[in-house]
PDB file of N, CA and C in Angstrom:
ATOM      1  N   UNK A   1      97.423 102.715  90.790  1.00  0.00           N
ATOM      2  CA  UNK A   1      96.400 103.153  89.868  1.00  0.00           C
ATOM      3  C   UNK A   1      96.224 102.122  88.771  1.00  0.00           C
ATOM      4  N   UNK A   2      95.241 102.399  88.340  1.00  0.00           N
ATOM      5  CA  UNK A   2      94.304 101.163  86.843  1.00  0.00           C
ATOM      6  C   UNK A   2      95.374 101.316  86.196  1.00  0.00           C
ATOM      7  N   UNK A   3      95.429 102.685  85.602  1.00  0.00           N
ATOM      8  CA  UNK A   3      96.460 102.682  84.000  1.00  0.00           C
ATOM      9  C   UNK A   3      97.695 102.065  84.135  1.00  0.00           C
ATOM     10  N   UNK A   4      98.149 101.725  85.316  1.00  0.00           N
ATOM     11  CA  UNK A   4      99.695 101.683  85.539  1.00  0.00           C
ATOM     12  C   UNK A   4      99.767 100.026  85.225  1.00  0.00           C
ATOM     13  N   UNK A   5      98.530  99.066  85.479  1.00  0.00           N
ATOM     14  CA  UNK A   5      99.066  97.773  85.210  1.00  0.00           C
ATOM     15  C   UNK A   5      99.121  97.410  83.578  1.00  0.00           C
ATOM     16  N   UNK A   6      99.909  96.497  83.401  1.00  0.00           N
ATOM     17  CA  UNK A   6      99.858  96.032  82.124  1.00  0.00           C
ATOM     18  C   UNK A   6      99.165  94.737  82.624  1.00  0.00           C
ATOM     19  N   UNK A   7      98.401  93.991  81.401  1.00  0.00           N
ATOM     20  CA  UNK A   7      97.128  92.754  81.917  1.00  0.00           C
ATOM     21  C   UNK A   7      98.172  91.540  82.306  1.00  0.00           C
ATOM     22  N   UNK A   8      99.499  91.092  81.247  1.00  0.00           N
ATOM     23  CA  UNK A   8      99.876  89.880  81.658  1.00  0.00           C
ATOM     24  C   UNK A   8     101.029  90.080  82.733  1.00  0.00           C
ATOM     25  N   UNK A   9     101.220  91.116  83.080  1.00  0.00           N
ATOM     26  CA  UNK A   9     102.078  91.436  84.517  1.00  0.00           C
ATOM     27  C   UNK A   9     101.110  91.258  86.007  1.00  0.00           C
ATOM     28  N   UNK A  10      99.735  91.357  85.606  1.00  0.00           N
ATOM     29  CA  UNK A  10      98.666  91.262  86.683  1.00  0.00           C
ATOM     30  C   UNK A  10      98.309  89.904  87.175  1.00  0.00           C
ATOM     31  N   UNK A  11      98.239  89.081  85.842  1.00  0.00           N
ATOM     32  CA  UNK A  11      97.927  87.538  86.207  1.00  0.00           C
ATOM     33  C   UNK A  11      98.404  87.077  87.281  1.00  0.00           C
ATOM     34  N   UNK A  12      98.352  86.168  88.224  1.00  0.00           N
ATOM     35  CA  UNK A  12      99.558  85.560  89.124  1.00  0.00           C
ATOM     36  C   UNK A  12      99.930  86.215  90.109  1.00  0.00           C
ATOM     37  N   UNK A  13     100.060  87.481  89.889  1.00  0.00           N
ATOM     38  CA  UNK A  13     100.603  88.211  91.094  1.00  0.00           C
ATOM     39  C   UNK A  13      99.947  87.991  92.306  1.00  0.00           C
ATOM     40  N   UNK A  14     100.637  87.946  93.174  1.00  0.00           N
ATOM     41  CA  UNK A  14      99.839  87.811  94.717  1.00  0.00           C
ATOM     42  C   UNK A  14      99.556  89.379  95.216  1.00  0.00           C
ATOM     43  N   UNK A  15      98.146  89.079  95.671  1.00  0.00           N
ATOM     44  CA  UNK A  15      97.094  90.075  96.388  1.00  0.00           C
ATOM     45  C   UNK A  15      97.213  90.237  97.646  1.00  0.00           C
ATOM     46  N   UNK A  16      97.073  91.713  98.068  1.00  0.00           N
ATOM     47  CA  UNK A  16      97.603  91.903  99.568  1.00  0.00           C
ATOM     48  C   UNK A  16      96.850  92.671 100.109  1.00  0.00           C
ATOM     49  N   UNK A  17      96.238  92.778 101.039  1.00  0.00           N
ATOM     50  CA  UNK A  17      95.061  93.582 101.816  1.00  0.00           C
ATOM     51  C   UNK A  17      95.874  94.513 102.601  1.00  0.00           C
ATOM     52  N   UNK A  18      95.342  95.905 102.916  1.00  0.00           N
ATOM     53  CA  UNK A  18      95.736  97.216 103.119  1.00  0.00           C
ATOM     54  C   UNK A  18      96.088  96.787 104.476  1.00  0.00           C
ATOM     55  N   UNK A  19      96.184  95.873 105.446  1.00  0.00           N
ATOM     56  CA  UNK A  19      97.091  95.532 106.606  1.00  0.00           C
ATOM     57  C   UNK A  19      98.154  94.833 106.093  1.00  0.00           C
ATOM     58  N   UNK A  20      98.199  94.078 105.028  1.00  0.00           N
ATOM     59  CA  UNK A  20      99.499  93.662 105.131  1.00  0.00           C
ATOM     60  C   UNK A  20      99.218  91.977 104.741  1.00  0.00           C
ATOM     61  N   UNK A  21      97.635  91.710 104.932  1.00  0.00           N
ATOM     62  CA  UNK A  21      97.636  89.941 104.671  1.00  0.00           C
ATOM     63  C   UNK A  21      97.759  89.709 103.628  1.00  0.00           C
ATOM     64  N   UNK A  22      98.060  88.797 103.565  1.00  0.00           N
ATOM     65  CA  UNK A  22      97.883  87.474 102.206  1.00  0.00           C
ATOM     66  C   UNK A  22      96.299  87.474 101.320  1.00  0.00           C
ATOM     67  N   UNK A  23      96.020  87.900 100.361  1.00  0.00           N
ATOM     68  CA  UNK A  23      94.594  87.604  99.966  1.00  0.00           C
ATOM     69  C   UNK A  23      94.740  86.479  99.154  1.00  0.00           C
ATOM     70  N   UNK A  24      95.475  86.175  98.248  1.00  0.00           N
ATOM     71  CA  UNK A  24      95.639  84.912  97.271  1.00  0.00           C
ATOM     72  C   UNK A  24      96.642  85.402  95.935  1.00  0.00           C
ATOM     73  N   UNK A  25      95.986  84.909  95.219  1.00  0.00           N
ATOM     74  CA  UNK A  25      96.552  85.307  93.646  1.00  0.00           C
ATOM     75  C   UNK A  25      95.433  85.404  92.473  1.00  0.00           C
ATOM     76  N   UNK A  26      95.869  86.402  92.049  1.00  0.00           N
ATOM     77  CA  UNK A  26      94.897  87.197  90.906  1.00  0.00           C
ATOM     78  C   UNK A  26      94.567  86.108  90.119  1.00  0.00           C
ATOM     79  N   UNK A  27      93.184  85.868  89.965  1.00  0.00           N
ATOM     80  CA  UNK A  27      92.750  85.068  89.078  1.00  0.00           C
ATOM     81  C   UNK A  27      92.079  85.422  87.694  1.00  0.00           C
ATOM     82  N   UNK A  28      91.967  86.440  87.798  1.00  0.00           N
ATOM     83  CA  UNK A  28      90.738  86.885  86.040  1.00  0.00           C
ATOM     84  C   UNK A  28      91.362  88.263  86.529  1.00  0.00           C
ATOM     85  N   UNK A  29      91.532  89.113  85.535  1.00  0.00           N
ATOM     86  CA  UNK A  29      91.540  90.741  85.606  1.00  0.00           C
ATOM     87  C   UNK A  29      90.744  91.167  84.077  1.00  0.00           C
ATOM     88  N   UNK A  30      89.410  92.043  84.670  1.00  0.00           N
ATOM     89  CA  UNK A  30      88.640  92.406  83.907  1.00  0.00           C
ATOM     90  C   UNK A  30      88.521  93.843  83.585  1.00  0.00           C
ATOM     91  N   UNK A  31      88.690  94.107  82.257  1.00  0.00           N
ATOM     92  CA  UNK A  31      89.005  95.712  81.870  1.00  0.00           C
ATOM     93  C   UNK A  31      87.629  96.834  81.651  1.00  0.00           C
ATOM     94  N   UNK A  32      87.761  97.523  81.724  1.00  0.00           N
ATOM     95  CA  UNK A  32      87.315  98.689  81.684  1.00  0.00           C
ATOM     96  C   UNK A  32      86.888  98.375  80.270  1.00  0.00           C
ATOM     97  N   UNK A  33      85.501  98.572  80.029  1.00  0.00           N
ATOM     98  CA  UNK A  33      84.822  98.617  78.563  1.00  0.00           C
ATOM     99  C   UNK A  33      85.168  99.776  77.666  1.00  0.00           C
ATOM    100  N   UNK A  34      85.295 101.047  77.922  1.00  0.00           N
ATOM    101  CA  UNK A  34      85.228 102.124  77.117  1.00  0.00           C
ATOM    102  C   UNK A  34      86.931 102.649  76.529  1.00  0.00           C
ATOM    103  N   UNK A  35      87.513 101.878  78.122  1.00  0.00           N
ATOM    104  CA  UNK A  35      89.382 102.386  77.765  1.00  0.00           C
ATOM    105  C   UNK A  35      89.888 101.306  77.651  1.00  0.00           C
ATOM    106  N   UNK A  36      89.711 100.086  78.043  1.00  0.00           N
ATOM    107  CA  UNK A  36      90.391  98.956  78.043  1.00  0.00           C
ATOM    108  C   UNK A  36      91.432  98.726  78.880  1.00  0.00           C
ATOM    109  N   UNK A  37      91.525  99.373  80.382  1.00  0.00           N
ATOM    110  CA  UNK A  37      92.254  99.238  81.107  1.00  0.00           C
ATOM    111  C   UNK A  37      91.786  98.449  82.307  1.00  0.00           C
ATOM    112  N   UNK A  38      92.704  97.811  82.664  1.00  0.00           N
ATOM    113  CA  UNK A  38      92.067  97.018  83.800  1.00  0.00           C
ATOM    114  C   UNK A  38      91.799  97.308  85.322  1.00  0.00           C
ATOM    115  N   UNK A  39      90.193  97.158  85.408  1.00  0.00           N
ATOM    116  CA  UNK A  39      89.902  97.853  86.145  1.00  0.00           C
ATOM    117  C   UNK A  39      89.577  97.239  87.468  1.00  0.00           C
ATOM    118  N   UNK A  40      89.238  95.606  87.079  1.00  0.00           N
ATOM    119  CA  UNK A  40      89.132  94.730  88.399  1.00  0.00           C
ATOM    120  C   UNK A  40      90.036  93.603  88.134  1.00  0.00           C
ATOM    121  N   UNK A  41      89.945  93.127  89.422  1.00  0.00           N
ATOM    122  CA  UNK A  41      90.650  91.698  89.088  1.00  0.00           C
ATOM    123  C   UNK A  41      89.806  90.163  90.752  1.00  0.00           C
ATOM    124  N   UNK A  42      90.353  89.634  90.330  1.00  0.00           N
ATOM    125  CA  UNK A  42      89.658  88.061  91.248  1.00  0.00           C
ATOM    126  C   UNK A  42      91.046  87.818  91.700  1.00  0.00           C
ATOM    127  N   UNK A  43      90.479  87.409  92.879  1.00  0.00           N
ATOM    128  CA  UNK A  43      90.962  86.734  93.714  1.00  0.00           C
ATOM    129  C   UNK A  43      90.299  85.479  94.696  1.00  0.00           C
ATOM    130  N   UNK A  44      90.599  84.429  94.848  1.00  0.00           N
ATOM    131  CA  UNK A  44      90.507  83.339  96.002  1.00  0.00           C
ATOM    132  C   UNK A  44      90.973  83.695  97.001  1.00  0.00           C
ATOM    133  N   UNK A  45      90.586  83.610  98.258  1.00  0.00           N
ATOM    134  CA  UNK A  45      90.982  83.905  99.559  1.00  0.00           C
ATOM    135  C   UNK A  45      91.419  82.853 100.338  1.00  0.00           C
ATOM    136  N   UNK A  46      91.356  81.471  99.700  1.00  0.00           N
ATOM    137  CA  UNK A  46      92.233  80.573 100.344  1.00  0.00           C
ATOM    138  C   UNK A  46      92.669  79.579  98.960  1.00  0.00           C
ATOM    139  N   UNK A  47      93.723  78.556  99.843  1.00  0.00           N
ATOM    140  CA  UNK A  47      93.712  77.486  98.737  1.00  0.00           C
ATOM    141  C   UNK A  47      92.601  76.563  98.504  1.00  0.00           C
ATOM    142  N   UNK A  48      91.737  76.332  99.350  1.00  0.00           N
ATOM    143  CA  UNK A  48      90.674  75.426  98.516  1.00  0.00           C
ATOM    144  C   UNK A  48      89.217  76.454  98.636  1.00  0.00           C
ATOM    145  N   UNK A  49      89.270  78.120  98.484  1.00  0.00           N
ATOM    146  CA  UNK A  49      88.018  78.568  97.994  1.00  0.00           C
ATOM    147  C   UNK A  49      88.014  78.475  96.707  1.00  0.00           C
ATOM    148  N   UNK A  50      86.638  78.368  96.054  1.00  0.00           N
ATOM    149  CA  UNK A  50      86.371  77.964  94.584  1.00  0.00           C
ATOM    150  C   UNK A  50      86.039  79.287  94.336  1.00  0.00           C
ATOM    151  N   UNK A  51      85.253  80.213  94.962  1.00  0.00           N
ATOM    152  CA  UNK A  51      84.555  81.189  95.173  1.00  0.00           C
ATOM    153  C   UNK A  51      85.645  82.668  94.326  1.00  0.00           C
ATOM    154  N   UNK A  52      85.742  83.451  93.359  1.00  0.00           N
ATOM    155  CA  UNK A  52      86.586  84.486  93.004  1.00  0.00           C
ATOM    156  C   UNK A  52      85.770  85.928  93.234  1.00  0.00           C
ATOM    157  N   UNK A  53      86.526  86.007  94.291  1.00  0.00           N
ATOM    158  CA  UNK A  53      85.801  87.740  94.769  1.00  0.00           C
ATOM    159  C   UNK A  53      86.602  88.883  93.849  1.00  0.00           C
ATOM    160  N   UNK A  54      85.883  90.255  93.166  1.00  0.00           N
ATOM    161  CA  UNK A  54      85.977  91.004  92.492  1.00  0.00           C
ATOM    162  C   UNK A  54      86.803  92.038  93.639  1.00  0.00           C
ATOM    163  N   UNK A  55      87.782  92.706  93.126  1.00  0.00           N
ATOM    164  CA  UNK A  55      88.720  93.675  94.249  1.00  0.00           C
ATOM    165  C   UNK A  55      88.715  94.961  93.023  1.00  0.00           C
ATOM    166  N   UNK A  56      88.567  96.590  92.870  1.00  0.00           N
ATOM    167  CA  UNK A  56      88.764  97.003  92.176  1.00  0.00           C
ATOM    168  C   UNK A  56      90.047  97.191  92.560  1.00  0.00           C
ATOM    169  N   UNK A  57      90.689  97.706  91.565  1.00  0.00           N
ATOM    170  CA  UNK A  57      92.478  98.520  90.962  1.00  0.00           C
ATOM    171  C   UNK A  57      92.335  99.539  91.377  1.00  0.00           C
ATOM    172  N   UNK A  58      91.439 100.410  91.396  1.00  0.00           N
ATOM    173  CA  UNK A  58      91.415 101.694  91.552  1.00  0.00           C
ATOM    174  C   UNK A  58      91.976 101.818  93.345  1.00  0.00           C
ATOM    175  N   UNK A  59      92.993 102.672  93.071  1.00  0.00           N
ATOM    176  CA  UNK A  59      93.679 102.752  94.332  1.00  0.00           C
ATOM    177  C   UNK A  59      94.978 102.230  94.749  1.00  0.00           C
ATOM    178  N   UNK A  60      94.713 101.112  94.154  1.00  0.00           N
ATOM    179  CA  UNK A  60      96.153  99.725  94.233  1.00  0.00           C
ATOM    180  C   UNK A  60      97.200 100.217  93.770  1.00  0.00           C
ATOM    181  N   UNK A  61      98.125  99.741  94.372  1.00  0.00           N
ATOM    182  CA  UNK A  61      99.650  99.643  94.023  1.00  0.00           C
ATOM    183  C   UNK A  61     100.183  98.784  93.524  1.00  0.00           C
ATOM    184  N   UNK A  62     101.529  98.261  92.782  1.00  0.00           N
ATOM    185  CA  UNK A  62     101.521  97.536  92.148  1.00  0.00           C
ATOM    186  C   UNK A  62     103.471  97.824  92.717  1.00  0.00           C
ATOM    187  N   UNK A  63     103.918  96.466  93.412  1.00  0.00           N
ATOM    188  CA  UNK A  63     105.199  95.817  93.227  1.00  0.00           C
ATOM    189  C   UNK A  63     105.855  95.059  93.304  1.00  0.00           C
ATOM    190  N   UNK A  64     106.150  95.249  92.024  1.00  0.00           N
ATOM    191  CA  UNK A  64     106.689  93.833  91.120  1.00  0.00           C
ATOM    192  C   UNK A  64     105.509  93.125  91.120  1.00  0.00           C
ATOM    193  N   UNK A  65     105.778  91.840  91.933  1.00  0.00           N
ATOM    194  CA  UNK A  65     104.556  90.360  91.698  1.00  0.00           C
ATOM    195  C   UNK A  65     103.501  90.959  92.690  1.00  0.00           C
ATOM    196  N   UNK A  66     103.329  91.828  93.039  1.00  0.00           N
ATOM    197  CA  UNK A  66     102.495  91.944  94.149  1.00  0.00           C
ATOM    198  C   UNK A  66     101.718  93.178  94.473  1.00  0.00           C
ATOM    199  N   UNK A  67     100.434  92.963  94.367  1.00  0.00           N
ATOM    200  CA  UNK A  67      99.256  93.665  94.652  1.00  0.00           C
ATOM    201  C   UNK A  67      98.736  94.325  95.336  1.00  0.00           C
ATOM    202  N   UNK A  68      98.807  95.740  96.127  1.00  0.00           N
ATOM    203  CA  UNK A  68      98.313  95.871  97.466  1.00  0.00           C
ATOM    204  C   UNK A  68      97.173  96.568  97.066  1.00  0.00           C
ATOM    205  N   UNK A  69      96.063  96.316  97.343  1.00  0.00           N
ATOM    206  CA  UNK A  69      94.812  96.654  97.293  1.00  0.00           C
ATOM    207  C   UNK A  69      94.300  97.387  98.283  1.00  0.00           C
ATOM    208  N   UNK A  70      93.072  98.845  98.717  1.00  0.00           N
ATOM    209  CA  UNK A  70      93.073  99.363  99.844  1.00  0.00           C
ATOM    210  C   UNK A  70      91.764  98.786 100.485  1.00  0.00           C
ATOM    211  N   UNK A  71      92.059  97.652 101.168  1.00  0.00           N
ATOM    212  CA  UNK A  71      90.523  96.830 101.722  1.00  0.00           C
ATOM    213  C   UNK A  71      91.430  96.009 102.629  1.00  0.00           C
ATOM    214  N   UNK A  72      90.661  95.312 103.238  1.00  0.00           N
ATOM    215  CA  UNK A  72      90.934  94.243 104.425  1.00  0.00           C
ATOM    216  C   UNK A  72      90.055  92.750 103.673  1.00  0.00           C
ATOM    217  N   UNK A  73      90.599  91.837 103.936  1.00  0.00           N
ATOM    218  CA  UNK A  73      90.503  90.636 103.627  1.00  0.00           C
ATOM    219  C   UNK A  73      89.186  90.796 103.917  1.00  0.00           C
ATOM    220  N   UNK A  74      88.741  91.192 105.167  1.00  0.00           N
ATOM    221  CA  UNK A  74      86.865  90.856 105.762  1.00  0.00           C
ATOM    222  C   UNK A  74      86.139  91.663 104.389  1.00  0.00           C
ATOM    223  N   UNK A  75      86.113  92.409 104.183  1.00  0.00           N
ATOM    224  CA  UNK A  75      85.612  93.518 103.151  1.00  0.00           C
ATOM    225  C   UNK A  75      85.563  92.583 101.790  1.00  0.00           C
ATOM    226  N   UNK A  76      86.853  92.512 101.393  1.00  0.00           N
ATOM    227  CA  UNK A  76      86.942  91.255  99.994  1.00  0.00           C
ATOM    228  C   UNK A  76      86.011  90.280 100.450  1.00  0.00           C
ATOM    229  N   UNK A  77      85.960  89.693 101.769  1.00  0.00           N
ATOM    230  CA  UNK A  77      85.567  88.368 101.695  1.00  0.00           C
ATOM    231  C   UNK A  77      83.878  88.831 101.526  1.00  0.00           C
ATOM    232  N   UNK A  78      83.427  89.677 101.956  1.00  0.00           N
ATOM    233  CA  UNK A  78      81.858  90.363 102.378  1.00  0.00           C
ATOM    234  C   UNK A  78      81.594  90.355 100.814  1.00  0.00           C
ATOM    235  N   UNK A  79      82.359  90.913 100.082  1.00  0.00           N
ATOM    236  CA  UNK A  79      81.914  91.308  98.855  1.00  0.00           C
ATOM    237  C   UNK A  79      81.066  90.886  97.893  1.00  0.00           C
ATOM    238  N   UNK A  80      80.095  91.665  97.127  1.00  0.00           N
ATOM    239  CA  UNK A  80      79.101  90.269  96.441  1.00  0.00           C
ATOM    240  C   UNK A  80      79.161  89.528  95.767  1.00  0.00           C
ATOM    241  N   UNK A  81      78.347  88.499  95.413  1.00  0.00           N
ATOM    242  CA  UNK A  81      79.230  87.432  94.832  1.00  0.00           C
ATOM    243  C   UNK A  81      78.874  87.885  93.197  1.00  0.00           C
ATOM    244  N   UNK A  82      79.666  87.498  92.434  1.00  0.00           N
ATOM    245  CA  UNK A  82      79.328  87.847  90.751  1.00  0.00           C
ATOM    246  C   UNK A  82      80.287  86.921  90.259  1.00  0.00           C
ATOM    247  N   UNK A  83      79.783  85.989  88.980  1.00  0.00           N
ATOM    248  CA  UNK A  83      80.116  85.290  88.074  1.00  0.00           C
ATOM    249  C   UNK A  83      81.328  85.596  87.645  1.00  0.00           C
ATOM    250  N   UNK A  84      82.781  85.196  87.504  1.00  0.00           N
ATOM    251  CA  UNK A  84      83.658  85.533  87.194  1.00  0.00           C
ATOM    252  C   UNK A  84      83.972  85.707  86.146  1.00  0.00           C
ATOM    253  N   UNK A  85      82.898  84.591  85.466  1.00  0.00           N
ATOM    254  CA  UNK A  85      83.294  84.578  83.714  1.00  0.00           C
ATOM    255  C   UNK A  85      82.721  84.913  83.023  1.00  0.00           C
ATOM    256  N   UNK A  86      83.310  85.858  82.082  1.00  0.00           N
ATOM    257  CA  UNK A  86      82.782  86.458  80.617  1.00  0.00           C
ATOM    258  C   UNK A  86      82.833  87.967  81.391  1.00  0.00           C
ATOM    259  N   UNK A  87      82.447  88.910  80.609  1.00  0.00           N
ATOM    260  CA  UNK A  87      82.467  90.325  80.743  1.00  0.00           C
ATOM    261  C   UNK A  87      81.445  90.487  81.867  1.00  0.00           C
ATOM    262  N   UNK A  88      81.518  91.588  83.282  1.00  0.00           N
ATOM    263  CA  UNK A  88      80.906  92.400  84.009  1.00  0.00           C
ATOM    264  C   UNK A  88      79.884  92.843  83.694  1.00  0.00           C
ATOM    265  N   UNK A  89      78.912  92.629  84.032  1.00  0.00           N
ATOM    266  CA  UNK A  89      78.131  93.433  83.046  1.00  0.00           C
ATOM    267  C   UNK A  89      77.288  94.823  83.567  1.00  0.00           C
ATOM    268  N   UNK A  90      77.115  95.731  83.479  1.00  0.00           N
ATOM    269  CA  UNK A  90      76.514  97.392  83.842  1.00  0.00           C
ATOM    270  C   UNK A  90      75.945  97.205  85.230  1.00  0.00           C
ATOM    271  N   UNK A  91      75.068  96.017  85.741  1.00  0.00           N
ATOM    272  CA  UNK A  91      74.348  95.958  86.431  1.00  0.00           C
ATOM    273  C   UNK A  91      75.540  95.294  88.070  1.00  0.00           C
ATOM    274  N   UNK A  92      76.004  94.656  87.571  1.00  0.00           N
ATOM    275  CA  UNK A  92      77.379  93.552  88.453  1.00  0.00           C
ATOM    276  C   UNK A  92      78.255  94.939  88.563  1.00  0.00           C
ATOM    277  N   UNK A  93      78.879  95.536  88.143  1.00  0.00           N
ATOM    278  CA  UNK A  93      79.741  96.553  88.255  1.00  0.00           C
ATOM    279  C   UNK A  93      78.983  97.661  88.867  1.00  0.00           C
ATOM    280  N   UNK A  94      77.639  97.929  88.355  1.00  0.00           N
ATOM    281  CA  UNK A  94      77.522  98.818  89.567  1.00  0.00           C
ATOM    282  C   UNK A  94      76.675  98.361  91.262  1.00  0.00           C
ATOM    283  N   UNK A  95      76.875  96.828  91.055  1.00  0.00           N
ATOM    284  CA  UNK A  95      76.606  96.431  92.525  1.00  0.00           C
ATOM    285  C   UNK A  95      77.955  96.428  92.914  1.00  0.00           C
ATOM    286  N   UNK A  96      78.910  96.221  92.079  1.00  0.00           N
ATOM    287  CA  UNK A  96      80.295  96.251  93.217  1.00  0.00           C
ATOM    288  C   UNK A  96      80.739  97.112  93.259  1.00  0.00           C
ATOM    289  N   UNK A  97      80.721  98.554  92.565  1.00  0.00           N
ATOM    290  CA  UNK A  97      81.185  99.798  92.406  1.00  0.00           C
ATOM    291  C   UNK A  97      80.396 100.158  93.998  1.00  0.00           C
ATOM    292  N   UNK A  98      79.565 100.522  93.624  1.00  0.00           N
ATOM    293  CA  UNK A  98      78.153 100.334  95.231  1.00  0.00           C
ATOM    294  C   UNK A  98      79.271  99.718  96.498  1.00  0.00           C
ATOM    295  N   UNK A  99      79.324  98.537  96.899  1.00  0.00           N
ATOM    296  CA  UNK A  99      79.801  97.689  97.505  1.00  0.00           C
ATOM    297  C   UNK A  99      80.760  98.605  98.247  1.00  0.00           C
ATOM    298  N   UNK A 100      81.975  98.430  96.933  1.00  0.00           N
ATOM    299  CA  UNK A 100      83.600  98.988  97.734  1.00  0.00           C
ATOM    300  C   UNK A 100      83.768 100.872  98.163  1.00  0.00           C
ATOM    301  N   UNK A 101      82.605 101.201  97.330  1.00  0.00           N
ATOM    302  CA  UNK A 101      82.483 102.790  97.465  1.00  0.00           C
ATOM    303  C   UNK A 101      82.540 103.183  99.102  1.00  0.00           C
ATOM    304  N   UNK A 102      81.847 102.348  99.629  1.00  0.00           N
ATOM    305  CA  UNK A 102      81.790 102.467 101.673  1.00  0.00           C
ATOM    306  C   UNK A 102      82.985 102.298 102.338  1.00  0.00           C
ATOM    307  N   UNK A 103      84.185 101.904 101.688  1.00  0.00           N
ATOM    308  CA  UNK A 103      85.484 101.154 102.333  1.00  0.00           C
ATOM    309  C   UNK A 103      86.572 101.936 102.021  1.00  0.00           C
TER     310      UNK A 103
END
């Protein structure tokens, strides 16, 4: 669950898709506007993608360094693309809210 991460325990941690793969390592984790909890986070799906796909928390587990998210790498990778930097904004969050809601 969201509430359960703390933000600088999230950084770094390696990301894991609901089979069991490798997704990368958390790159940006972006909070929740109204509670301030973190509600998404980025990930790269390889070592030389530049590309940071949005994964929500909601659902995820969290142990120790490591992330398990409930999606499959294909799903992350499908996902739309949105600017990583600076705040989400109403319109980006609810295309990816949209997005992962089917999965």
């Amino acid at each position: 669950m969201a509430d359960e991460f703390v933000l600088h325990e999230l950084q770094g941690s390696t990301v894991w898709a609901k089979d069991g793969e490798r997704l990368g390592l958390v790159g940006q984790v972006h909070l929740d506007r109204a509670t301030g909890v973190p509600e998404w986070i980025t990930v790269a799906l390889g070592l030389f993608e530049a590309r940071q796909h949005f994964v929500p928390l909601a659902g995820a587990r969290r142990d120790d360094d490591d992330i398990y998210v409930n999606y499959s790498r294909q799903v992350v990778d499908d996902s739309p693309q949105v600017d990583p930097d600076g705040a989400l904004s109403p319109a980006e969050e609810t295309l990816l809210t949209d997005y992962y809601k089917d999965f």
